[in-house]
Protein backbone atom coordinates (compact mmCIF):
# COMPACT_ATOMS: atom_id res chain seq x y z
CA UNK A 1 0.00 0.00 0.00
CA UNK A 2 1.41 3.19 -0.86
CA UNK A 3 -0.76 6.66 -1.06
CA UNK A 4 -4.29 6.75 -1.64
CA UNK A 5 -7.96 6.35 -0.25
CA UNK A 6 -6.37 3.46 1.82
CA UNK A 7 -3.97 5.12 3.50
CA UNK A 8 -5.95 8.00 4.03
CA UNK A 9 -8.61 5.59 5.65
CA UNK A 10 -5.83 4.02 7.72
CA UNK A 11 -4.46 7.51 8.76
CA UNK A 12 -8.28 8.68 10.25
CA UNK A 13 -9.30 5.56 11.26
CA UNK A 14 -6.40 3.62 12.92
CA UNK A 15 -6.35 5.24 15.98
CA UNK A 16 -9.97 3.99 17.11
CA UNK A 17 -8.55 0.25 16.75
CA UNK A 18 -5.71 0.93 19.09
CA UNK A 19 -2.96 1.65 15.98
CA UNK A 20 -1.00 4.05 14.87
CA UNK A 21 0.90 5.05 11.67
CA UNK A 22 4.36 4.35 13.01
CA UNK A 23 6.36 6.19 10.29
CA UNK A 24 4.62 9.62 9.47
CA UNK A 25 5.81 11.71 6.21
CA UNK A 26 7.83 14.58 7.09
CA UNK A 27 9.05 13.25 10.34
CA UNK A 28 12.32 10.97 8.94
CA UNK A 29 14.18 13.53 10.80
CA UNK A 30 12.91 12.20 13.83
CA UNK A 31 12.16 8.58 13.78
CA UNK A 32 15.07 7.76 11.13
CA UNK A 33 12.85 5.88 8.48
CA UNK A 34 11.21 7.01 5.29
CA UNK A 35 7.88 7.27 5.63
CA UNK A 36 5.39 4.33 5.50
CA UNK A 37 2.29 5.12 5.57
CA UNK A 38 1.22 1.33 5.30
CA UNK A 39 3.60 0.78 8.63
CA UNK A 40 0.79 0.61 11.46
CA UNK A 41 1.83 -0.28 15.42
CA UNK A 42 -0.79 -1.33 18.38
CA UNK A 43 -0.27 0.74 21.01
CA UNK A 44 -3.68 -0.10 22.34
CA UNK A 45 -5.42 3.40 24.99
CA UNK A 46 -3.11 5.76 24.02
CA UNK A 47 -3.45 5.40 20.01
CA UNK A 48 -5.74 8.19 20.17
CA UNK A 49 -3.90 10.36 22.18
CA UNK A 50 -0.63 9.85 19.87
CA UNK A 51 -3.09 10.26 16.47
CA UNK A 52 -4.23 13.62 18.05
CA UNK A 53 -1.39 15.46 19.47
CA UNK A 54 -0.03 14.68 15.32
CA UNK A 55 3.32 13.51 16.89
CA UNK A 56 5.96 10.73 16.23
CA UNK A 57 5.58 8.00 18.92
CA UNK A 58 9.19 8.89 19.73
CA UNK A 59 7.76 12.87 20.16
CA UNK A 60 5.05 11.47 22.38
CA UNK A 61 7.11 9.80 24.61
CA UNK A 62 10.25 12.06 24.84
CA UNK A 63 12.19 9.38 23.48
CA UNK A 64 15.20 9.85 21.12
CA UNK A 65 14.35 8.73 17.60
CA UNK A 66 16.54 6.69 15.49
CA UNK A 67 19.39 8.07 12.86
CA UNK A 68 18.56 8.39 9.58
């Protein structure tokens, strides 16, 4: 899966089901991967709470990201 109505679906809707997109576009800088927007991670209560605040998991936590 690459861009398109799927991802867009997946980017709205993951959250609700415990997931998140793991690797966001235009935040390689901090997680040190290309973006995938096809890349989804359980996090279970806090997906939402990650999906709003529009931060990396990494950001969220006040964790250091990897190198890109």
């Amino acid at each position: 899966m690459t861009n398109g109505p799927a991802a867009e679906w997946i980017s709205a809707n993951a959250h609700k089901y415990g997931f998140i997109v793991r690797y966001q576009s235009g935040k390689e800088h901090i997680t040190g991967y290309s973006a995938e927007p096809w890349h989804l991670r359980y996090i279970g209560g806090q997906a939402t709470a990650v999906h709003e605040s529009g931060q990396t998991l990494e950001e969220y936590l006040g964790v250091p990201g990897g190198s890109y």
